[in-house]
PDB file of N, CA and C in Angstrom:
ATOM      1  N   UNK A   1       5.460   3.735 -11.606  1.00  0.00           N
ATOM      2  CA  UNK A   1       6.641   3.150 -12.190  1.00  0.00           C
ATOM      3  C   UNK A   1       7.311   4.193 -13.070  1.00  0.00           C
ATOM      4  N   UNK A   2       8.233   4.400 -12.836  1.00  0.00           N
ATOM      5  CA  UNK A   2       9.758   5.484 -13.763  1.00  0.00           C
ATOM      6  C   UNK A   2      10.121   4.066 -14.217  1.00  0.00           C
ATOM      7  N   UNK A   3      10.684   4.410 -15.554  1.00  0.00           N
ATOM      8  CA  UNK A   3      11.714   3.342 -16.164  1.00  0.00           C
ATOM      9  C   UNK A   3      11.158   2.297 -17.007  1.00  0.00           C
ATOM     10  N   UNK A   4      11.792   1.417 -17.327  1.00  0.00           N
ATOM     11  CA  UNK A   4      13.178   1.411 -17.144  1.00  0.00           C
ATOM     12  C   UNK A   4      14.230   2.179 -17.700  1.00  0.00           C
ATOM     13  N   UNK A   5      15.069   2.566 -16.963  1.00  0.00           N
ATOM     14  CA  UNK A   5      16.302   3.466 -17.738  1.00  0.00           C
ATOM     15  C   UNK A   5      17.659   2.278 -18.012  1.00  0.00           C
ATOM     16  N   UNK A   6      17.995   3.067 -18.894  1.00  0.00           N
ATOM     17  CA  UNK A   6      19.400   1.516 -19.085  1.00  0.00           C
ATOM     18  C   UNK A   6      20.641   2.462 -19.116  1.00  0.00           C
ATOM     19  N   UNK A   7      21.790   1.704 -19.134  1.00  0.00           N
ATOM     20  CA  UNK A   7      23.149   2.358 -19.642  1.00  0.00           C
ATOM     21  C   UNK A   7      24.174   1.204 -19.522  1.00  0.00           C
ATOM     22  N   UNK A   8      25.492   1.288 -20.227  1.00  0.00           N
ATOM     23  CA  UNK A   8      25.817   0.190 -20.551  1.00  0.00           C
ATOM     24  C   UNK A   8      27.340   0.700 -20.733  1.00  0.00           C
ATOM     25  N   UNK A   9      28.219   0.052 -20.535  1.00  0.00           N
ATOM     26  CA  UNK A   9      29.740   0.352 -20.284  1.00  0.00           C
ATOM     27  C   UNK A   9      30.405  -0.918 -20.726  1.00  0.00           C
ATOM     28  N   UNK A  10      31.583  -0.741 -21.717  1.00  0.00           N
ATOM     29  CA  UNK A  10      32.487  -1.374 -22.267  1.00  0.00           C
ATOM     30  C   UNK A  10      32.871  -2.330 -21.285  1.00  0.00           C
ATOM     31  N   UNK A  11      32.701  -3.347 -21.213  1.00  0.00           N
ATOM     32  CA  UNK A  11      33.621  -4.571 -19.972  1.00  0.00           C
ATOM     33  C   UNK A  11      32.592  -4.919 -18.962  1.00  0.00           C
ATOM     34  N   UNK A  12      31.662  -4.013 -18.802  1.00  0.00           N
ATOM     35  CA  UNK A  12      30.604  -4.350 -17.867  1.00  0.00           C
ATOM     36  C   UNK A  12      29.276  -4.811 -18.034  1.00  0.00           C
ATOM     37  N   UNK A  13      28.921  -4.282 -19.568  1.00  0.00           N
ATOM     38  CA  UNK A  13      27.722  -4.763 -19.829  1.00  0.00           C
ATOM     39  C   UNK A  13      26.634  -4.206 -19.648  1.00  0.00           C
ATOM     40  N   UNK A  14      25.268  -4.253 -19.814  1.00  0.00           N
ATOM     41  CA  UNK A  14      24.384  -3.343 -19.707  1.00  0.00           C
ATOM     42  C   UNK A  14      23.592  -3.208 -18.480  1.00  0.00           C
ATOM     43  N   UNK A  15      22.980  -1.862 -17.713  1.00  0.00           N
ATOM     44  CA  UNK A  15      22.428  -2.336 -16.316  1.00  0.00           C
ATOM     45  C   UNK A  15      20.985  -1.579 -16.955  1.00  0.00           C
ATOM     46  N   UNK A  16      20.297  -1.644 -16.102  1.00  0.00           N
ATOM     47  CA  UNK A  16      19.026  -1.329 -15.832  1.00  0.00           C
ATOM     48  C   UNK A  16      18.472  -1.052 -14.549  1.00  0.00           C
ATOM     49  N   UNK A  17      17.337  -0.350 -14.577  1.00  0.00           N
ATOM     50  CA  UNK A  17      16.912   0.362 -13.567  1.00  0.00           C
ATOM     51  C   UNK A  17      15.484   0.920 -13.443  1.00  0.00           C
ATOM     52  N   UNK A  18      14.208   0.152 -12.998  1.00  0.00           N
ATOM     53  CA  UNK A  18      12.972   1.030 -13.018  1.00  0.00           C
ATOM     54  C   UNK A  18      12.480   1.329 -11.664  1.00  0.00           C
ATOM     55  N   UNK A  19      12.211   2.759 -11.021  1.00  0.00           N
ATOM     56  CA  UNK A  19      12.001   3.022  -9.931  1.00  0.00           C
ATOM     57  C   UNK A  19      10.500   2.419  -9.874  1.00  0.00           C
ATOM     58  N   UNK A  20       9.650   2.070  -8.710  1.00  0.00           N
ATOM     59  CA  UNK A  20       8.415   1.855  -8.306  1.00  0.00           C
ATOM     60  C   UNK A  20       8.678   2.549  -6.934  1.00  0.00           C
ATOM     61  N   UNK A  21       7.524   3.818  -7.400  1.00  0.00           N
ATOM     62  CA  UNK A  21       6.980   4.601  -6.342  1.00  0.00           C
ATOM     63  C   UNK A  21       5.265   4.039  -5.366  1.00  0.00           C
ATOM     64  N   UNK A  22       5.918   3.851  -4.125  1.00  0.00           N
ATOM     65  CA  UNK A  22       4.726   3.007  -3.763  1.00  0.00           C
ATOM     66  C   UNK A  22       3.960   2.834  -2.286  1.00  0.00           C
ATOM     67  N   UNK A  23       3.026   3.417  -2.057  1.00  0.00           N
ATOM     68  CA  UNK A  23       2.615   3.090  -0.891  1.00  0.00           C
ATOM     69  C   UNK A  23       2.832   2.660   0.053  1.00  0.00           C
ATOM     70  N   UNK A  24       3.499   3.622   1.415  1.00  0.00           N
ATOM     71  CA  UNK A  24       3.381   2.282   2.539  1.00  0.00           C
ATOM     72  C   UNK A  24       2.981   1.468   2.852  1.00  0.00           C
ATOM     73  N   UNK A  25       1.714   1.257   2.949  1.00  0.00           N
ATOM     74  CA  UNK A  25       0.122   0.518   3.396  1.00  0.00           C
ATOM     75  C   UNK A  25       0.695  -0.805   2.062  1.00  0.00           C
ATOM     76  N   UNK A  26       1.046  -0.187   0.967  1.00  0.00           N
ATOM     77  CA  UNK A  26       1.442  -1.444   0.410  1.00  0.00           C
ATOM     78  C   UNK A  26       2.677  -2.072  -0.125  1.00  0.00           C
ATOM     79  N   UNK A  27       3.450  -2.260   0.269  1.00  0.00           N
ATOM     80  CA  UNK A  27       4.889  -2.341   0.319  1.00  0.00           C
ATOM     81  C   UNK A  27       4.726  -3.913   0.210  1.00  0.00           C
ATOM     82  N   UNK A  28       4.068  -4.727   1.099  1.00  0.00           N
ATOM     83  CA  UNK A  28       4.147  -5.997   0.964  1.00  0.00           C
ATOM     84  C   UNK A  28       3.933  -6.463  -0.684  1.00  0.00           C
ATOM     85  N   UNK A  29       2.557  -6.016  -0.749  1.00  0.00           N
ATOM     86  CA  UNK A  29       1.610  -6.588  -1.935  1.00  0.00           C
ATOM     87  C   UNK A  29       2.455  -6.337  -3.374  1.00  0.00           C
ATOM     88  N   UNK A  30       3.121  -5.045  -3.370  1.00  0.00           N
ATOM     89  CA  UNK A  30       4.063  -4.685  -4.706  1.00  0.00           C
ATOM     90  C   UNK A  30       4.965  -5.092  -4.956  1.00  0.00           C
ATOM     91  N   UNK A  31       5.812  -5.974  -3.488  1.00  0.00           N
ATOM     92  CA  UNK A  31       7.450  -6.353  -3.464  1.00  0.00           C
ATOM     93  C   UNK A  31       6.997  -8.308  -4.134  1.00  0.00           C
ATOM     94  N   UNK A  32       5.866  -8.673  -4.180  1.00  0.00           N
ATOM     95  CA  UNK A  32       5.459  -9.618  -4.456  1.00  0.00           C
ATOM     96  C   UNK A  32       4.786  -9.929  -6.035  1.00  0.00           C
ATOM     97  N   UNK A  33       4.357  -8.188  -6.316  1.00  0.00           N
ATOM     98  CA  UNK A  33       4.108  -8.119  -7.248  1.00  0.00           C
ATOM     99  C   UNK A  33       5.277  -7.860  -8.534  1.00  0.00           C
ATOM    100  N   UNK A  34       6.052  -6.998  -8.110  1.00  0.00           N
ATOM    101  CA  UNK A  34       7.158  -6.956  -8.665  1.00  0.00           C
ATOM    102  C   UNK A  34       8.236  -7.894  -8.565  1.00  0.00           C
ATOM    103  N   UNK A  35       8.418  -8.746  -8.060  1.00  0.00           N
ATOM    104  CA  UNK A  35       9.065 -10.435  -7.855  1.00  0.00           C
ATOM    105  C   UNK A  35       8.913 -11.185  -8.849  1.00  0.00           C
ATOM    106  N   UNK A  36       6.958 -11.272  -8.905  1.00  0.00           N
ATOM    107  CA  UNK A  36       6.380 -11.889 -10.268  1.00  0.00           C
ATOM    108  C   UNK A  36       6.813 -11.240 -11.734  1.00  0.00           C
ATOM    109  N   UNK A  37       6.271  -9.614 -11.789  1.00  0.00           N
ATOM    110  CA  UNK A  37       6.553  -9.189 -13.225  1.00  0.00           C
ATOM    111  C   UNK A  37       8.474  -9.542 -13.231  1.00  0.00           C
ATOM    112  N   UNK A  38       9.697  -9.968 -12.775  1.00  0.00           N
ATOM    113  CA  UNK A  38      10.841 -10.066 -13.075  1.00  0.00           C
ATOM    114  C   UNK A  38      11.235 -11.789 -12.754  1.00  0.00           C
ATOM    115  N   UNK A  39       9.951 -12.563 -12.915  1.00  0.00           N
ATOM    116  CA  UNK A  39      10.619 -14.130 -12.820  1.00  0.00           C
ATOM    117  C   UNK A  39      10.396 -14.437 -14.072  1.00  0.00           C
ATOM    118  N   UNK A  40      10.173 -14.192 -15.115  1.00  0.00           N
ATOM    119  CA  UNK A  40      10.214 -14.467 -16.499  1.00  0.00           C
ATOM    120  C   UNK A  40      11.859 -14.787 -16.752  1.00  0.00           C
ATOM    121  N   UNK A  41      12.706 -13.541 -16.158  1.00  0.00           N
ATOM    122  CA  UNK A  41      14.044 -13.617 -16.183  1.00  0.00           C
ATOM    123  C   UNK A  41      14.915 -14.394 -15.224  1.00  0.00           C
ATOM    124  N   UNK A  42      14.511 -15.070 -14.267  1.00  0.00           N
ATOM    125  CA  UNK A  42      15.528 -16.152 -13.667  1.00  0.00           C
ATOM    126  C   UNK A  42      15.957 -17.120 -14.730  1.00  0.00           C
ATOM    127  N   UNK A  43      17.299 -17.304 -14.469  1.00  0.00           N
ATOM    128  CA  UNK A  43      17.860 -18.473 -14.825  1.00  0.00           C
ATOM    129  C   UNK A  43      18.008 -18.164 -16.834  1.00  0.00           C
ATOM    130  N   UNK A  44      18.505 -17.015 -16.901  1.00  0.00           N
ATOM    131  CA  UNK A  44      18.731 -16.448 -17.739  1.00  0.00           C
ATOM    132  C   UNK A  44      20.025 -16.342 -17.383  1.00  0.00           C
ATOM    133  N   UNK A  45      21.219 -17.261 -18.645  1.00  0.00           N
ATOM    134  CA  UNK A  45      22.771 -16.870 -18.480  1.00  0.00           C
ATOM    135  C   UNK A  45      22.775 -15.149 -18.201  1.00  0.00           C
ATOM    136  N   UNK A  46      23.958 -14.673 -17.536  1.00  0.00           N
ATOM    137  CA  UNK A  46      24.909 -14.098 -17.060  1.00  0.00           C
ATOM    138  C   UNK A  46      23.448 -12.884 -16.961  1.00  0.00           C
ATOM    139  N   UNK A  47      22.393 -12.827 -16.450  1.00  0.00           N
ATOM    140  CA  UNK A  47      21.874 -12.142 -16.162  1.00  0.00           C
ATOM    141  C   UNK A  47      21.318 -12.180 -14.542  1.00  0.00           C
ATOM    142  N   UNK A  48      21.755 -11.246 -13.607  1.00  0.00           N
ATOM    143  CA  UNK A  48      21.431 -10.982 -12.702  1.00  0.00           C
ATOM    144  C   UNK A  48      20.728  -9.748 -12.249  1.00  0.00           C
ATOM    145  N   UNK A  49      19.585  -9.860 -10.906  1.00  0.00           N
ATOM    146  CA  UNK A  49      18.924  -9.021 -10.554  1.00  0.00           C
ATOM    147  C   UNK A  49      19.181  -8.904  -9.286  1.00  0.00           C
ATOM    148  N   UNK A  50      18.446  -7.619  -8.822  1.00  0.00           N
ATOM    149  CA  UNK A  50      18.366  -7.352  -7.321  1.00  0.00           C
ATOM    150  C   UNK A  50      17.181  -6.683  -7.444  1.00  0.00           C
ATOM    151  N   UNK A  51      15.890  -6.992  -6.098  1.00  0.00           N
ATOM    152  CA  UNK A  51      15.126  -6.224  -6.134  1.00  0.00           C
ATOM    153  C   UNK A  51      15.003  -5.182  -4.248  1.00  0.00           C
ATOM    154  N   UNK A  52      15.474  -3.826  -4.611  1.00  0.00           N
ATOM    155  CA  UNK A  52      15.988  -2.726  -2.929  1.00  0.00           C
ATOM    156  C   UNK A  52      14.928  -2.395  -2.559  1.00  0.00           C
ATOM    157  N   UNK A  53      14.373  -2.116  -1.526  1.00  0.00           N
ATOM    158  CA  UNK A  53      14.149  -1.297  -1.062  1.00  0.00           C
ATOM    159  C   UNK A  53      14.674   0.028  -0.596  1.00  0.00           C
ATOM    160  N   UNK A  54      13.651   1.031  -0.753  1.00  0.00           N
ATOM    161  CA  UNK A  54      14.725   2.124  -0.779  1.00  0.00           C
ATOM    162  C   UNK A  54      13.553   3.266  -0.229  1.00  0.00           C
ATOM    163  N   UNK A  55      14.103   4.243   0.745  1.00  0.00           N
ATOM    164  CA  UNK A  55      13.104   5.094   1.612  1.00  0.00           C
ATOM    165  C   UNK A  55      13.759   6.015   1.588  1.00  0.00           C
ATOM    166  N   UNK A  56      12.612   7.556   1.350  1.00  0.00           N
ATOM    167  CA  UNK A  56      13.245   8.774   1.574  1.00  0.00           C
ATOM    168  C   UNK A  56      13.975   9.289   2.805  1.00  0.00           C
ATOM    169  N   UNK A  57      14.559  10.106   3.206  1.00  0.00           N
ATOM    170  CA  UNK A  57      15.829  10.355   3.900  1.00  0.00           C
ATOM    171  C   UNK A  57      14.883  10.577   5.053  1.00  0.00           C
ATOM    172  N   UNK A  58      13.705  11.305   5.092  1.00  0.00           N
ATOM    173  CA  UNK A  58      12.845  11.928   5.910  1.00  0.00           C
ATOM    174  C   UNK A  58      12.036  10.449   6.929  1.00  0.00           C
ATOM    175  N   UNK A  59      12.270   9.592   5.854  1.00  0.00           N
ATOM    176  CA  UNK A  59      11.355   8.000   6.495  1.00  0.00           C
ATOM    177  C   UNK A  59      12.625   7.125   7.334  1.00  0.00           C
ATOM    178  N   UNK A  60      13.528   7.593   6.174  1.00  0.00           N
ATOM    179  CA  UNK A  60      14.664   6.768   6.989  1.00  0.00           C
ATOM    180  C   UNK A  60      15.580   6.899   8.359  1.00  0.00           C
ATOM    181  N   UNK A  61      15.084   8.111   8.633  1.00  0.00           N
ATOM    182  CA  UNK A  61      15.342   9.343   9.840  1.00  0.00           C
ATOM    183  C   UNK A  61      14.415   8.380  11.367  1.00  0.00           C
ATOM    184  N   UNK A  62      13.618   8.482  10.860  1.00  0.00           N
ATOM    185  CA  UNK A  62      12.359   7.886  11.635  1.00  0.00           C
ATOM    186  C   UNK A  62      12.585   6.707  12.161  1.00  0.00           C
ATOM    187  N   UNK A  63      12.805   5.580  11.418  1.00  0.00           N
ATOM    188  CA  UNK A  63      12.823   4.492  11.294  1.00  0.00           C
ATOM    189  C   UNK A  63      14.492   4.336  12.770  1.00  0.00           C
ATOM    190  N   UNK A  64      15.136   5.240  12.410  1.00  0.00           N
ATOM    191  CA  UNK A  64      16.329   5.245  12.790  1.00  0.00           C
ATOM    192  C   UNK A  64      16.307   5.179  14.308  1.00  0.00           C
ATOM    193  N   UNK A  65      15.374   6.842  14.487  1.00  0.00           N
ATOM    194  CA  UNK A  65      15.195   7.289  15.587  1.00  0.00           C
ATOM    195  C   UNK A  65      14.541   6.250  16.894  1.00  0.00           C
ATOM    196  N   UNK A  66      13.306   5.950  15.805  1.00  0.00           N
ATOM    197  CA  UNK A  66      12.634   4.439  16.823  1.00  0.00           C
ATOM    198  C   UNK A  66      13.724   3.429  17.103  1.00  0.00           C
ATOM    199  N   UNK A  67      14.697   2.699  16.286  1.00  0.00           N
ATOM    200  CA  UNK A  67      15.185   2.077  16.543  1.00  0.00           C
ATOM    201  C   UNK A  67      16.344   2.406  17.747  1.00  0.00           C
ATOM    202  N   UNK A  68      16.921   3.572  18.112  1.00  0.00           N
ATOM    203  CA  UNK A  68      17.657   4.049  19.001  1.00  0.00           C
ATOM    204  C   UNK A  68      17.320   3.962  19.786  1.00  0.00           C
ATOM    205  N   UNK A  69      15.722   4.807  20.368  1.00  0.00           N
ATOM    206  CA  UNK A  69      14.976   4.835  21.149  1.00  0.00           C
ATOM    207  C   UNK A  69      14.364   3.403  22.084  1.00  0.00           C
ATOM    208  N   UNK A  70      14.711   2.420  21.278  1.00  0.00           N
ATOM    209  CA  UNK A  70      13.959   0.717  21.224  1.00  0.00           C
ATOM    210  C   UNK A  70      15.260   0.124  22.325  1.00  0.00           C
ATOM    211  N   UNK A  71      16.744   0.880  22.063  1.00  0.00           N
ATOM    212  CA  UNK A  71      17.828   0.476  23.069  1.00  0.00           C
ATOM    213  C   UNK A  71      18.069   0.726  23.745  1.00  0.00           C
TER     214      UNK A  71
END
């Protein structure tokens, strides 16, 4: 885990941001785990989340290629 980092802009309000660096093999188990550590905050006025997935350029290449290959 990096973060959280924050920053915050006049009219927009404050954002946030903590990277989780994480295992393929476990991608399920962390996206479930990290779901839990951020439901404290549902249903908190004017506060909204998103939780991305997000893959290096080198994985996302891959992923691409199979899928081309699959048509």
């Amino acid at each position: 885990m990096r973060g959280p980092y924050g920053s915050s802009r006049v009219g927009e309000g404050m954002k946030s941001i903590t990277i989780y660096e994480i295992d393929q093999s476990k991608i399920a188990e962390a996206m479930i785990a990290i779901g839990k550590r951020y439901q404290k905050y549902f249903g908190v006025p004017g506060l909204t989340h998103s939780i991305e997935l997000w893959v290096e350029t080198a994985d996302a290449l891959k992923v691409m290629e199979k899928t081309k290959k699959s048509r």
